[in-house]
N, C-alpha and C. Protein backbone atom coordinates (compact mmCIF):
# COMPACT_ATOMS: atom_id res chain seq x y z
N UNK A 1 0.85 -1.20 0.00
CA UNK A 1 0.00 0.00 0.00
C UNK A 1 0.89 1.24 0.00
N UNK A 2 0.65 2.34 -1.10
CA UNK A 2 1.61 3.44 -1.10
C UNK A 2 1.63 3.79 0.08
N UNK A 3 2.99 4.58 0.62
CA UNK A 3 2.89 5.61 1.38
C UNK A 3 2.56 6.89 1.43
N UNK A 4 2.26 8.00 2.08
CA UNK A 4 2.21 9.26 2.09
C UNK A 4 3.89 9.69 1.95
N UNK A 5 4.71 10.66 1.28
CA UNK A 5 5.61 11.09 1.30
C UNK A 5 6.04 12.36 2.49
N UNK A 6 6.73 12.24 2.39
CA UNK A 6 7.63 13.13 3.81
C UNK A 6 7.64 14.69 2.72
N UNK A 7 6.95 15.48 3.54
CA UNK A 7 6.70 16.67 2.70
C UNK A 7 8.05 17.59 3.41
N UNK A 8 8.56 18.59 2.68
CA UNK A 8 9.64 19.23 3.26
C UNK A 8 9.14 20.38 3.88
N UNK A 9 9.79 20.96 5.02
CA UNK A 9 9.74 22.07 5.74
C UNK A 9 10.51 23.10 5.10
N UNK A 10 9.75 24.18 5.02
CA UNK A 10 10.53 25.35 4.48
C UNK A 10 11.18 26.20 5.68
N UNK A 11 12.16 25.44 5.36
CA UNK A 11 13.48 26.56 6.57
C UNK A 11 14.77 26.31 6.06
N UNK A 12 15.41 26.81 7.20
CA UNK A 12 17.04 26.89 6.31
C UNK A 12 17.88 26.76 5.01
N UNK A 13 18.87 26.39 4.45
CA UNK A 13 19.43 26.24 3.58
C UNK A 13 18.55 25.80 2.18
N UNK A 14 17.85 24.37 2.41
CA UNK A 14 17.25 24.11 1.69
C UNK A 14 15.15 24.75 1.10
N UNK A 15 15.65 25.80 1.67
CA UNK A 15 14.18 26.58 0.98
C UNK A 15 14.45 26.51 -0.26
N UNK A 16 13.20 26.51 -1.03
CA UNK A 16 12.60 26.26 -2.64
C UNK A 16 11.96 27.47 -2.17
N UNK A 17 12.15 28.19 -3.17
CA UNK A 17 10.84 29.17 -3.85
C UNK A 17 10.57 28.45 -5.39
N UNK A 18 8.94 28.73 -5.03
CA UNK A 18 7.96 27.76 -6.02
C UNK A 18 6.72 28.13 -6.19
N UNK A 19 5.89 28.55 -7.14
CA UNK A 19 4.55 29.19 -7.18
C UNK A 19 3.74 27.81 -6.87
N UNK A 20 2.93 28.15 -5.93
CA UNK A 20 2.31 26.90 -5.11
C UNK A 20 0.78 27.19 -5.00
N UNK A 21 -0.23 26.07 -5.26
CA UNK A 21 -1.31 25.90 -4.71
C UNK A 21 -1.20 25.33 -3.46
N UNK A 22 -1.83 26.51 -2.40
CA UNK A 22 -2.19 26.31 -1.28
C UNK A 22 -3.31 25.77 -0.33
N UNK A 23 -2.68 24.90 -0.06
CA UNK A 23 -4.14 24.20 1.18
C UNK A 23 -3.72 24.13 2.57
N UNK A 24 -4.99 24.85 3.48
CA UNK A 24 -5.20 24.33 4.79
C UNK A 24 -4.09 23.28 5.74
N UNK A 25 -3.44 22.82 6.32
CA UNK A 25 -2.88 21.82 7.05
C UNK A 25 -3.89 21.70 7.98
N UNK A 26 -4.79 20.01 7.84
CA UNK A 26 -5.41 20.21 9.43
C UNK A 26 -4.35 19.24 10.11
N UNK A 27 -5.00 19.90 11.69
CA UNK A 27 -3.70 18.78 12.57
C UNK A 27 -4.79 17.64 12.97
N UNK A 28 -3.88 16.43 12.65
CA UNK A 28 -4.82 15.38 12.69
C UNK A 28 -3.56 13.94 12.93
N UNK A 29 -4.29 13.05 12.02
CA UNK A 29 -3.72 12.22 11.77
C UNK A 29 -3.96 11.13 10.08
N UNK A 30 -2.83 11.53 9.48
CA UNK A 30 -2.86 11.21 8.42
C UNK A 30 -2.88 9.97 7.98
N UNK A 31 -4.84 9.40 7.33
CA UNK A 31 -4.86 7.85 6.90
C UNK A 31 -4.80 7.65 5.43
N UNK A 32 -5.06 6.19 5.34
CA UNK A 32 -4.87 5.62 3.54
C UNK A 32 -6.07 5.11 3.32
N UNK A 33 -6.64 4.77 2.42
CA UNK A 33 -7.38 4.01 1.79
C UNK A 33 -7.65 3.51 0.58
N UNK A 34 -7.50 2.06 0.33
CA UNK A 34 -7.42 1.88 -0.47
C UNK A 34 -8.40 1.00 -1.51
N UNK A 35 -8.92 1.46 -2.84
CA UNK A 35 -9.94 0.61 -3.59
C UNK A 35 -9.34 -0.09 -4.73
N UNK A 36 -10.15 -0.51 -4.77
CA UNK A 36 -9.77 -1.54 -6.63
C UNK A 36 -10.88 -2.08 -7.05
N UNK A 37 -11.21 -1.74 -8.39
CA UNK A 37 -12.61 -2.73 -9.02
C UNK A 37 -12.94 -3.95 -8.70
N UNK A 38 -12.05 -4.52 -8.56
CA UNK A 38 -12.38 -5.77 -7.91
C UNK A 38 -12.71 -6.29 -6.77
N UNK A 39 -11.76 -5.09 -5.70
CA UNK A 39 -12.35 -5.75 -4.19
C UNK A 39 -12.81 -4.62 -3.83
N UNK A 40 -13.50 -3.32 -4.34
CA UNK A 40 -13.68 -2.49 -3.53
C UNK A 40 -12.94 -1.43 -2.34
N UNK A 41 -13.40 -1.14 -1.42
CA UNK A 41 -12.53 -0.45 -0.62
C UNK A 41 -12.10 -2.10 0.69
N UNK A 42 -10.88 -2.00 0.34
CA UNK A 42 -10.29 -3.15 1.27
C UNK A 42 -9.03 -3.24 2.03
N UNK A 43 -8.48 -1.87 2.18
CA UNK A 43 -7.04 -1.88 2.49
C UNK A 43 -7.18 -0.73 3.53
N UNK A 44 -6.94 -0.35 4.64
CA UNK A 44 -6.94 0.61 5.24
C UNK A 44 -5.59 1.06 6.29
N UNK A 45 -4.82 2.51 6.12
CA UNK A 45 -3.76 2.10 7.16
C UNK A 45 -3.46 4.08 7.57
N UNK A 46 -2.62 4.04 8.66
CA UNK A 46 -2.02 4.97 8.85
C UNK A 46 -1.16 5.57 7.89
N UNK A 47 -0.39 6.38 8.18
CA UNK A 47 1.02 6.43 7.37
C UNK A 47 2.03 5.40 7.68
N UNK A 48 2.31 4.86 8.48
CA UNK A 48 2.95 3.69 8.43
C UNK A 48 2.46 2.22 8.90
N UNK A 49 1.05 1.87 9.13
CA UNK A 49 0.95 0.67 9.70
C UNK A 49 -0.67 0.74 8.79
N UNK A 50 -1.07 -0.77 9.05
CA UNK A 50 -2.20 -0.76 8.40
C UNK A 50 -3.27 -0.81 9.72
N UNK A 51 -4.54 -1.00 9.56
CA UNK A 51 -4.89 -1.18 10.78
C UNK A 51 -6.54 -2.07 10.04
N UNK A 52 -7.37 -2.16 11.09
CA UNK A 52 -9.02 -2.76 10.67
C UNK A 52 -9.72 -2.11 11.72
N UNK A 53 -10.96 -2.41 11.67
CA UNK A 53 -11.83 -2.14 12.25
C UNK A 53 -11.76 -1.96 14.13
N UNK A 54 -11.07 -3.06 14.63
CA UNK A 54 -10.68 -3.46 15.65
C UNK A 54 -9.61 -2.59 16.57
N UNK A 55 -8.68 -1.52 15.62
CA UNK A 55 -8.09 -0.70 15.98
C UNK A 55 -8.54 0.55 17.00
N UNK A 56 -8.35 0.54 18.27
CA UNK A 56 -8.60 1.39 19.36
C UNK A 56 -8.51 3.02 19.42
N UNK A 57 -7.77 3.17 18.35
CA UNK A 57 -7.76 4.75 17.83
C UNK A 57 -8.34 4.77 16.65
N UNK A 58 -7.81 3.95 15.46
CA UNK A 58 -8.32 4.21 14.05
C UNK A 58 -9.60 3.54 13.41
N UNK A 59 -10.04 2.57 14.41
CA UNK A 59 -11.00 1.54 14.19
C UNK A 59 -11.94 2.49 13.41
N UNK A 60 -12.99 3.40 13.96
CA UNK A 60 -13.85 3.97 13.94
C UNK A 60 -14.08 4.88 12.21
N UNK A 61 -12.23 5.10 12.15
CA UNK A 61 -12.19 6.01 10.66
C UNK A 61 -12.88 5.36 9.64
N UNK A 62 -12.73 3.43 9.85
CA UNK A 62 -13.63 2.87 8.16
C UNK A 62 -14.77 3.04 8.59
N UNK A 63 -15.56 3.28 9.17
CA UNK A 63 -17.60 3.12 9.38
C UNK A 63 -17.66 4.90 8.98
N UNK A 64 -16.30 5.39 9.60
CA UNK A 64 -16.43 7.24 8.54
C UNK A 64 -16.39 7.19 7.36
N UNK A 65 -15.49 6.48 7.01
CA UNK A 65 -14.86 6.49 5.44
C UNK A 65 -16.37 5.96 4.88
N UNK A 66 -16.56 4.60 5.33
CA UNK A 66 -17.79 4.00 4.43
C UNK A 66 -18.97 5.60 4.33
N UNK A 67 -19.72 5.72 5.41
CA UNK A 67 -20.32 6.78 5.24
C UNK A 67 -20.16 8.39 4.40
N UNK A 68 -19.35 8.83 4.28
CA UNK A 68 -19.03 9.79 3.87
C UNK A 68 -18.40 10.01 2.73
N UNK A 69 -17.32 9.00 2.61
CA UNK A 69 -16.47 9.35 1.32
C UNK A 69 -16.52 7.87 0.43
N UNK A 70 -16.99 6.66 0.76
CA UNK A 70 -16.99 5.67 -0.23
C UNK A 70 -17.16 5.91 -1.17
N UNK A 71 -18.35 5.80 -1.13
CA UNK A 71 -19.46 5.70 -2.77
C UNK A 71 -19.04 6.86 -3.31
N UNK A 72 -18.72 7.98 -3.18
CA UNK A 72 -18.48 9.35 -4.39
C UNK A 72 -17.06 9.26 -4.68
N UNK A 73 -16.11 8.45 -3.83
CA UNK A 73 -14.35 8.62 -4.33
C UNK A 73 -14.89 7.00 -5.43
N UNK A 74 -15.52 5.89 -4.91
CA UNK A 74 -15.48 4.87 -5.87
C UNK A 74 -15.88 5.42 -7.16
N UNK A 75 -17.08 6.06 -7.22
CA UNK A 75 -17.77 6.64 -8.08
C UNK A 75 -16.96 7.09 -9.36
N UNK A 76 -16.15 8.42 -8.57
CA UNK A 76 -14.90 9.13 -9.52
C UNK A 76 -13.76 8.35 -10.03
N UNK A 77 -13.43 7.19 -9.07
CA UNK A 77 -12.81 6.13 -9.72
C UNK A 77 -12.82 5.51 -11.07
N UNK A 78 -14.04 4.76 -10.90
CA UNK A 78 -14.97 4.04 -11.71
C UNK A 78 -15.42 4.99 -13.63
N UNK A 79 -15.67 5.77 -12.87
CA UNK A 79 -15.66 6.85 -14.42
C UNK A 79 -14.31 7.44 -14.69
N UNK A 80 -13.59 7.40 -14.31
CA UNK A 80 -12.11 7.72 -14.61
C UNK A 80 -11.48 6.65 -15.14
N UNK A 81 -12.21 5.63 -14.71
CA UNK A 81 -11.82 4.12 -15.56
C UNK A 81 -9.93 3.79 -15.17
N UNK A 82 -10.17 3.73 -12.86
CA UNK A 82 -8.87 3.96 -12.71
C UNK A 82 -9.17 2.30 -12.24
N UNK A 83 -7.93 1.61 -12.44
CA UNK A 83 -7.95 -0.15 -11.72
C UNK A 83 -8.14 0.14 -10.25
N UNK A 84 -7.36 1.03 -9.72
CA UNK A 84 -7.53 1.45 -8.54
C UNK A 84 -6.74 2.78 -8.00
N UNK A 85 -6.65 2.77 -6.59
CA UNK A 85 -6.49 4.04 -6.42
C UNK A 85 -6.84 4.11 -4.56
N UNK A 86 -5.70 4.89 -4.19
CA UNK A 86 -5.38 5.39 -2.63
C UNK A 86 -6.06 6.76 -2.42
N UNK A 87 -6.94 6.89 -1.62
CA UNK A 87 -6.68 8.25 -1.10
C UNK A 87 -6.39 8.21 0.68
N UNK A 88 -5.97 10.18 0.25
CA UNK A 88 -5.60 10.52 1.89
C UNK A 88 -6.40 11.14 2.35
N UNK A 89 -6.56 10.40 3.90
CA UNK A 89 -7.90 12.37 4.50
C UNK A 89 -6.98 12.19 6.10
N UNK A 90 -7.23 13.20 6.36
CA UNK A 90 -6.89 13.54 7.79
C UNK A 90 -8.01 13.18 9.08
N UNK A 91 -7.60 12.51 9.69
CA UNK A 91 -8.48 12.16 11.00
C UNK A 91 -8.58 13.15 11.76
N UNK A 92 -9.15 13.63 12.02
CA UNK A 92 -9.23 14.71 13.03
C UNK A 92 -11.00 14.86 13.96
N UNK A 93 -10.41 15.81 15.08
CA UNK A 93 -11.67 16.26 15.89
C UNK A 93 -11.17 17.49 16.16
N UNK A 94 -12.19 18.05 17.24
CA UNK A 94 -12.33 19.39 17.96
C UNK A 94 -10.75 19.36 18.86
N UNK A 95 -10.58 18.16 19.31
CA UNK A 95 -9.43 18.38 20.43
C UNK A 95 -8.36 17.50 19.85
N UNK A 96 -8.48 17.19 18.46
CA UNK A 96 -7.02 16.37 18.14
C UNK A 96 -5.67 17.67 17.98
N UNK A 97 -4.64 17.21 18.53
CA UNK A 97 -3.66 17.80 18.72
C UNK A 97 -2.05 16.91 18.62
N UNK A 98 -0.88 17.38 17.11
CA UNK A 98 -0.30 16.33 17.36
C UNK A 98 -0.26 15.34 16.79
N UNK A 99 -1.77 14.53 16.50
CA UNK A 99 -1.64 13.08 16.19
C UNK A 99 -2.17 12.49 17.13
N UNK A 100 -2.70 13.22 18.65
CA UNK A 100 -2.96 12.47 19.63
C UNK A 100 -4.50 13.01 19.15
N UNK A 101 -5.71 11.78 19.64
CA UNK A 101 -6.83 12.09 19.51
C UNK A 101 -7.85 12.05 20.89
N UNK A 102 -8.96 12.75 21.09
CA UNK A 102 -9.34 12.77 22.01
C UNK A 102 -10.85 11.50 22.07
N UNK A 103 -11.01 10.61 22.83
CA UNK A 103 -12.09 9.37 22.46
C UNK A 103 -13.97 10.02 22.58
N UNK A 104 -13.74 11.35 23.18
CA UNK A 104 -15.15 11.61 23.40
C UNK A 104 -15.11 12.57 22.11
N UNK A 105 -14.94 12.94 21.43
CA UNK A 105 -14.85 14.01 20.09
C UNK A 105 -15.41 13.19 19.02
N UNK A 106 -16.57 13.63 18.54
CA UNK A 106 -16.85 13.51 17.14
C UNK A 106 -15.89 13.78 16.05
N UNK A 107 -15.27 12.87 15.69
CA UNK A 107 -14.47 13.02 14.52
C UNK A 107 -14.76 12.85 12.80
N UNK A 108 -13.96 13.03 12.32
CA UNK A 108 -14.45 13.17 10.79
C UNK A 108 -12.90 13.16 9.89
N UNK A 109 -13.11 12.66 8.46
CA UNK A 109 -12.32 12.98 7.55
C UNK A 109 -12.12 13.68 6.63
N UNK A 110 -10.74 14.33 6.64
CA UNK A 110 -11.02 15.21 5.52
C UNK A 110 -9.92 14.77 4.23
N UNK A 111 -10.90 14.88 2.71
CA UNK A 111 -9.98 14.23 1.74
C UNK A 111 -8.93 15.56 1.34
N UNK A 112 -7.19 14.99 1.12
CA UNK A 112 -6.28 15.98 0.68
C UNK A 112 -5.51 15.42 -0.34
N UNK A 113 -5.60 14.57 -0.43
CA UNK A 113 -4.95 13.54 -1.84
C UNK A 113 -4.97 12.80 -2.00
N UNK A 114 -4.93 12.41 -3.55
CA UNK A 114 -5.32 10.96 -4.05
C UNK A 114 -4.38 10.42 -4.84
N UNK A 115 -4.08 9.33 -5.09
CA UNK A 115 -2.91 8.44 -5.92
C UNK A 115 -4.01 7.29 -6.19
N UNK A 116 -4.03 7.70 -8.23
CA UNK A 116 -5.03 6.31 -8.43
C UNK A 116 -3.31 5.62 -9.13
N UNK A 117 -3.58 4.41 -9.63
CA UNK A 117 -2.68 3.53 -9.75
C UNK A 117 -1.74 3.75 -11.01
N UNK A 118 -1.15 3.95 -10.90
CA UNK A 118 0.42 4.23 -11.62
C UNK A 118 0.38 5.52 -12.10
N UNK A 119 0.30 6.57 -11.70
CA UNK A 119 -0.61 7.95 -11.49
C UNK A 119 0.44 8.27 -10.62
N UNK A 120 0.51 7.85 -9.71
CA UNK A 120 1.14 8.71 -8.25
C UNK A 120 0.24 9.84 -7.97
N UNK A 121 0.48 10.87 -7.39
CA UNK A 121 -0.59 11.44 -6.00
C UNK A 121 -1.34 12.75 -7.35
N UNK A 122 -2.26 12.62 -7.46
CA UNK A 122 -2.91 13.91 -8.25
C UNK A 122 -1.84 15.40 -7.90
N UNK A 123 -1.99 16.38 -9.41
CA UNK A 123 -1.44 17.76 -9.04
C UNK A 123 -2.80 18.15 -8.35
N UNK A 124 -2.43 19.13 -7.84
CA UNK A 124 -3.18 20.08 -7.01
C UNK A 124 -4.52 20.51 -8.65
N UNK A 125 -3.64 21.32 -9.51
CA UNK A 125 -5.17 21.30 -10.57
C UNK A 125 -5.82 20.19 -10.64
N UNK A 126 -5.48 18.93 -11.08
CA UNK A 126 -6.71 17.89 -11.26
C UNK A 126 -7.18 17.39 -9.75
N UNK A 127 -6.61 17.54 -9.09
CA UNK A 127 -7.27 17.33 -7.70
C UNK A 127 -8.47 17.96 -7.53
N UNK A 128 -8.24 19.64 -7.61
CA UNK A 128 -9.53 20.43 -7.73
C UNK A 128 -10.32 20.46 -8.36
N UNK A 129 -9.83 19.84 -9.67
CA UNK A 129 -11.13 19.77 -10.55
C UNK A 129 -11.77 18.73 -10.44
N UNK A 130 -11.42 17.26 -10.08
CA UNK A 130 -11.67 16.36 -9.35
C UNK A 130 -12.58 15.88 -8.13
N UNK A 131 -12.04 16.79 -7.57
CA UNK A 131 -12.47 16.10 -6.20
C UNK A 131 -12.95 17.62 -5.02
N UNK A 132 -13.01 18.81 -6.09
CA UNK A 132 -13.12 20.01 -5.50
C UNK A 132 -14.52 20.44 -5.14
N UNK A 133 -15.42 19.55 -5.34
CA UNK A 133 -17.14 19.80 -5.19
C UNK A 133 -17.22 19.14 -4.15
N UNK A 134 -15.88 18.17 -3.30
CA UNK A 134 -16.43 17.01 -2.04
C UNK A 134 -15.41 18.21 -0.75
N UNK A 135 -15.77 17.63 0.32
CA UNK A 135 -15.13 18.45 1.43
C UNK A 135 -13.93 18.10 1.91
N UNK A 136 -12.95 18.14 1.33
CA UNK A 136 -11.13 18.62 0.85
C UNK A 136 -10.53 20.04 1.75
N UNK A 137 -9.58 19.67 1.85
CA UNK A 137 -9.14 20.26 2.75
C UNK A 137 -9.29 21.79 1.95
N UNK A 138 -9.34 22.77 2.77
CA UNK A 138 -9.09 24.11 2.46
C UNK A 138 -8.55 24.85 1.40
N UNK A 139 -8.55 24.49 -0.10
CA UNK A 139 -7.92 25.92 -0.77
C UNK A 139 -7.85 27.20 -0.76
N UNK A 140 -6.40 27.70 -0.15
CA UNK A 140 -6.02 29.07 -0.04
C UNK A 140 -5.69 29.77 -1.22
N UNK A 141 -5.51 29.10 -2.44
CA UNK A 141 -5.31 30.01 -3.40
C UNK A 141 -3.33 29.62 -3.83
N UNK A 142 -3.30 30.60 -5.28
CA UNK A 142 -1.91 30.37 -5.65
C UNK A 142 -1.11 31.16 -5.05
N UNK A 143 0.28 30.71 -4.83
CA UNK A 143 1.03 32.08 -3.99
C UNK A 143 2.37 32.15 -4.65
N UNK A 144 3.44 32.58 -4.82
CA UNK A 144 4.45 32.87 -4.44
C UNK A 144 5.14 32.16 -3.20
N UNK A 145 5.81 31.10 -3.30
CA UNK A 145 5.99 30.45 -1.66
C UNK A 145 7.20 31.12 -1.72
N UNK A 146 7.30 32.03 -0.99
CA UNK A 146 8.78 32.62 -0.15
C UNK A 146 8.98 32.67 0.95
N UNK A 147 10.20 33.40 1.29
CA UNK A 147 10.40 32.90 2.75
C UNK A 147 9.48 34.46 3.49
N UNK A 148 8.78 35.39 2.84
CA UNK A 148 8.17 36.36 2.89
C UNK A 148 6.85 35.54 3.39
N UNK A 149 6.08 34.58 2.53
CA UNK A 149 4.92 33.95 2.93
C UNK A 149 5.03 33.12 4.04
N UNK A 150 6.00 32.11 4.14
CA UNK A 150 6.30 31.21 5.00
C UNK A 150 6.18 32.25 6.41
N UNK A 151 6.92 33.32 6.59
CA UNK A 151 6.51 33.90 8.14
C UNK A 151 5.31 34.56 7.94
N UNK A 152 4.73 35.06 7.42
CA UNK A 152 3.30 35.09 7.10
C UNK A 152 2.55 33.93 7.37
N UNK A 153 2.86 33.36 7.16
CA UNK A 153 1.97 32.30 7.98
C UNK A 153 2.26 31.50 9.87
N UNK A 154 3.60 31.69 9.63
CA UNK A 154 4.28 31.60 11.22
C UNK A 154 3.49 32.45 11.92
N UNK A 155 3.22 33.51 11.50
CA UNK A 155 2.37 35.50 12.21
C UNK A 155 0.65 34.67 12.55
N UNK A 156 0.39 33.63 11.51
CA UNK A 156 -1.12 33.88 11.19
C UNK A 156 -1.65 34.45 10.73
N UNK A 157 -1.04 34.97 9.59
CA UNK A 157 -1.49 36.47 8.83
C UNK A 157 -2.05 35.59 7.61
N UNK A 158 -2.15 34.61 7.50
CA UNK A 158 -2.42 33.97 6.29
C UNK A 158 -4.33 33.42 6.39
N UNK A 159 -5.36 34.32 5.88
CA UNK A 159 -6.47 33.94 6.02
C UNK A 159 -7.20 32.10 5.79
N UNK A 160 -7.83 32.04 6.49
CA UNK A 160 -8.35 30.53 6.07
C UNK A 160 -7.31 29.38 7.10
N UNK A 161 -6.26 29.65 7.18
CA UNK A 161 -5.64 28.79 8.39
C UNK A 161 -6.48 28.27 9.66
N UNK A 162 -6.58 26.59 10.03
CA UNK A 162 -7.34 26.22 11.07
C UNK A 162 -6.28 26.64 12.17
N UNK A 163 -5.18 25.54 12.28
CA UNK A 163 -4.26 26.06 12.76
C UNK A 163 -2.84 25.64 12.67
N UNK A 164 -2.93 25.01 11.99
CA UNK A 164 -1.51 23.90 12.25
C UNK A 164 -0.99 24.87 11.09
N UNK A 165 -1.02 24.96 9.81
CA UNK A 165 -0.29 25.14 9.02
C UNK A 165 -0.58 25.63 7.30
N UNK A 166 0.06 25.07 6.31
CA UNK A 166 -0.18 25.10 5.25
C UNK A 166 0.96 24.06 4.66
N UNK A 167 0.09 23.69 3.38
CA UNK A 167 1.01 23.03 2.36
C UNK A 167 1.04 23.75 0.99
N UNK A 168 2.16 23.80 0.58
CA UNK A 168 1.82 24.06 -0.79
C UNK A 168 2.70 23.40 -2.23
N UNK A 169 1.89 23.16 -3.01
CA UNK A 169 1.98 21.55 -4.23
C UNK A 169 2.11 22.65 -5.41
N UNK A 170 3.18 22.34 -6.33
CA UNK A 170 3.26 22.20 -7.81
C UNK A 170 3.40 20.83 -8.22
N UNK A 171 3.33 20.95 -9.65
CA UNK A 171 3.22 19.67 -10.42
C UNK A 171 2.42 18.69 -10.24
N UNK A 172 3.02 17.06 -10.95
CA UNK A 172 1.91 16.42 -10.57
C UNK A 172 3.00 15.16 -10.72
N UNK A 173 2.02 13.82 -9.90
CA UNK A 173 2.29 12.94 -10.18
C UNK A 173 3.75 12.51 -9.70
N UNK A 174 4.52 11.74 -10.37
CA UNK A 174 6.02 11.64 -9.44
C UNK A 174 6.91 13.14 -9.96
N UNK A 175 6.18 13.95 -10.27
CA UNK A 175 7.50 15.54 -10.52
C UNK A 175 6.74 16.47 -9.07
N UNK A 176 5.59 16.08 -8.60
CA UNK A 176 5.05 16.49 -7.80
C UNK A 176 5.80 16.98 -6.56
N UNK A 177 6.23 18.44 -6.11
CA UNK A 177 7.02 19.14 -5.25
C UNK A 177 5.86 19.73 -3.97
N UNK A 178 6.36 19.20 -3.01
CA UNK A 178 5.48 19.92 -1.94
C UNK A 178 6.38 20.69 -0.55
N UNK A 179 5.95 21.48 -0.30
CA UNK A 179 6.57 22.13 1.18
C UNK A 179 5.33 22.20 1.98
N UNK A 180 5.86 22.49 3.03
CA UNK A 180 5.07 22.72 4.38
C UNK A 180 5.54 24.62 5.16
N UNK A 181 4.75 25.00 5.94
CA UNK A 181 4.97 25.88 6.75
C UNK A 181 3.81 25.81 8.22
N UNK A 182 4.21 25.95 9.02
CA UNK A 182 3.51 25.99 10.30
C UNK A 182 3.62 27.22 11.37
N UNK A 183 2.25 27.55 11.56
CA UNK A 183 1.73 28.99 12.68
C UNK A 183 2.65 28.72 13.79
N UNK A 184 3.03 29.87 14.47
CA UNK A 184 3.86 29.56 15.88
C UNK A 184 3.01 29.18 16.80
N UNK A 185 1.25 29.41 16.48
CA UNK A 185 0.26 29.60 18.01
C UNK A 185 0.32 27.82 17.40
N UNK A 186 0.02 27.14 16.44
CA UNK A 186 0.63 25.71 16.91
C UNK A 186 1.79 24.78 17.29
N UNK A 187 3.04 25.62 17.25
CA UNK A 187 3.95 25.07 17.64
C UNK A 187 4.01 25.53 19.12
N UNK A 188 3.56 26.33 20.14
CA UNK A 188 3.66 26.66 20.98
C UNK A 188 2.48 25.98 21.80
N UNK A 189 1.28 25.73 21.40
CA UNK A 189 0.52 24.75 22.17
C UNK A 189 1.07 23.17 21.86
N UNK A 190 1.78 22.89 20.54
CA UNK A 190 2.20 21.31 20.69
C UNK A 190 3.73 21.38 21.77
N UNK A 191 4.55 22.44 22.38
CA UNK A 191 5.38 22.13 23.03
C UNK A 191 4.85 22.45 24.73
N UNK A 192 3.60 23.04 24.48
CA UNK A 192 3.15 22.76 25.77
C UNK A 192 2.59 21.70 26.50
N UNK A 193 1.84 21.19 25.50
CA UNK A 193 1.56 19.60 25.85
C UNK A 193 2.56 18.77 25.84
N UNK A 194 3.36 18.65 24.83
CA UNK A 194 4.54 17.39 24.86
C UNK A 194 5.90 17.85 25.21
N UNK A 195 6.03 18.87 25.73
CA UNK A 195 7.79 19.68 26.24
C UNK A 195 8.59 19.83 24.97
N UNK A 196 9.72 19.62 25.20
CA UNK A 196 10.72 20.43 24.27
C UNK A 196 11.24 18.96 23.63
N UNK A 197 11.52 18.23 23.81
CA UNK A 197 11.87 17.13 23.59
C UNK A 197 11.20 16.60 22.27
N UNK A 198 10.00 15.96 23.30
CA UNK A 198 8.72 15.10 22.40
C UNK A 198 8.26 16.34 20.92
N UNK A 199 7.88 17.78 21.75
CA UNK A 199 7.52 18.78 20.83
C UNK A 199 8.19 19.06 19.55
N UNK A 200 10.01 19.11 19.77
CA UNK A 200 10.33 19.71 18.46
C UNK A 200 10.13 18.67 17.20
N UNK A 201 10.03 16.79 17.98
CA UNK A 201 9.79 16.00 16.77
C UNK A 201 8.86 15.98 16.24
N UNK A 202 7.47 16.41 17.27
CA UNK A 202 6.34 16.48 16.74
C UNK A 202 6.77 17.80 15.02
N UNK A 203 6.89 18.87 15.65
CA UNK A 203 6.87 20.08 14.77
C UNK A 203 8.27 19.62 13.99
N UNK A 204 9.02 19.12 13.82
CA UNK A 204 9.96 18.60 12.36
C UNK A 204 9.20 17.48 11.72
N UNK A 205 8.09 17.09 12.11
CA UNK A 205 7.90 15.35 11.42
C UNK A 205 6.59 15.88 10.43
């Protein structure tokens, strides 16, 4: 089952400036799912582990997934005439923070990318045109990613931010380039909960 790729942080030496479609970062926890004409939706996992139904944190995400996003991602599949195909949504609630989730919170998924099969992960344009009528994470619009925007968004000056952050995608497919940037008011509540230690891996990972 693909993985999600390790998106880069825009800081030091290695900053890219890159005209970028921008989306939302929710803080959550990033799952997979996976279909195929043949077996349907049958594969389900974290970013690194798979999990089922039975899972004590993630259990709950397939009876979401079935409800909410099955039938309209199979759907777009199916008329795209793809063999198959992964998508990503973010697990999240009111009090997820981190990656850690809270058990009394109504949670929900949100779709941010898709990889149908030998495709690799949609560009940000066919994504939107795609999959931009279902509830996807946040488009902020095209930017200029500099290191001008990047603290612009550290400030919170960047409208539409929940709170964690932003991503922003050129290209498509395996030429597909992504960075990250993150608000300080979330790096300063994730090192209050988890200290300096646990915190800075949270905010590098």
């Amino acid at each position: 089952m693909k993985q999600y790729p390790s998106i880069n942080s825009s800081n030091g030496q290695s900053f890219k400036e890159f005209v970028a479609d921008v989306f939302d970062k929710l803080d959550g926890s990033n799952l997979r799912f996976e279909w195929s004409k043949k077996q349907g939706w049958y594969k389900f996992g974290t970013r690194h582990r798979l999990f089922d139904h039975t899972d004590p944190i993630f259990g709950e995400a397939i009876a979401i997934w079935s409800k909410d996003w099955a039938d309209s991602i199979a759907k777009i599949a199916q008329d795209s005439r793809w063999e198959s195909v992964i998508a990503f949504a973010e697990f999240h609630g009111p009090n997820s923070l981190g990656g850690t989730h809270d058990p009394n919170d109504i949670h929900k998924l949100t779709l941010f990318d898709v990889a149908p099969y030998k495709k690799g992960i949609l560009g940000p344009k066919e994504f939107l045109k795609t999959f931009g009528h279902l509830e996807i994470s946040k488009y902020l619009g095209k930017v200029n990613w500099t290191r001008d925007f990047v603290a612009k968004v550290r400030a919170n000056e960047i409208e539409g931010i929940t709170l964690e952050g932003v991503v922003g995608k050129s290209g498509s497919g395996h030429d597909l380039y992504m960075a990250k940037a993150k608000t300080q008011i979330w790096i300063d509540k994730i090192l209050a909960r988890y200290g300096q230690e646990e915190g800075q891996k949270l905010i590098s990972s």
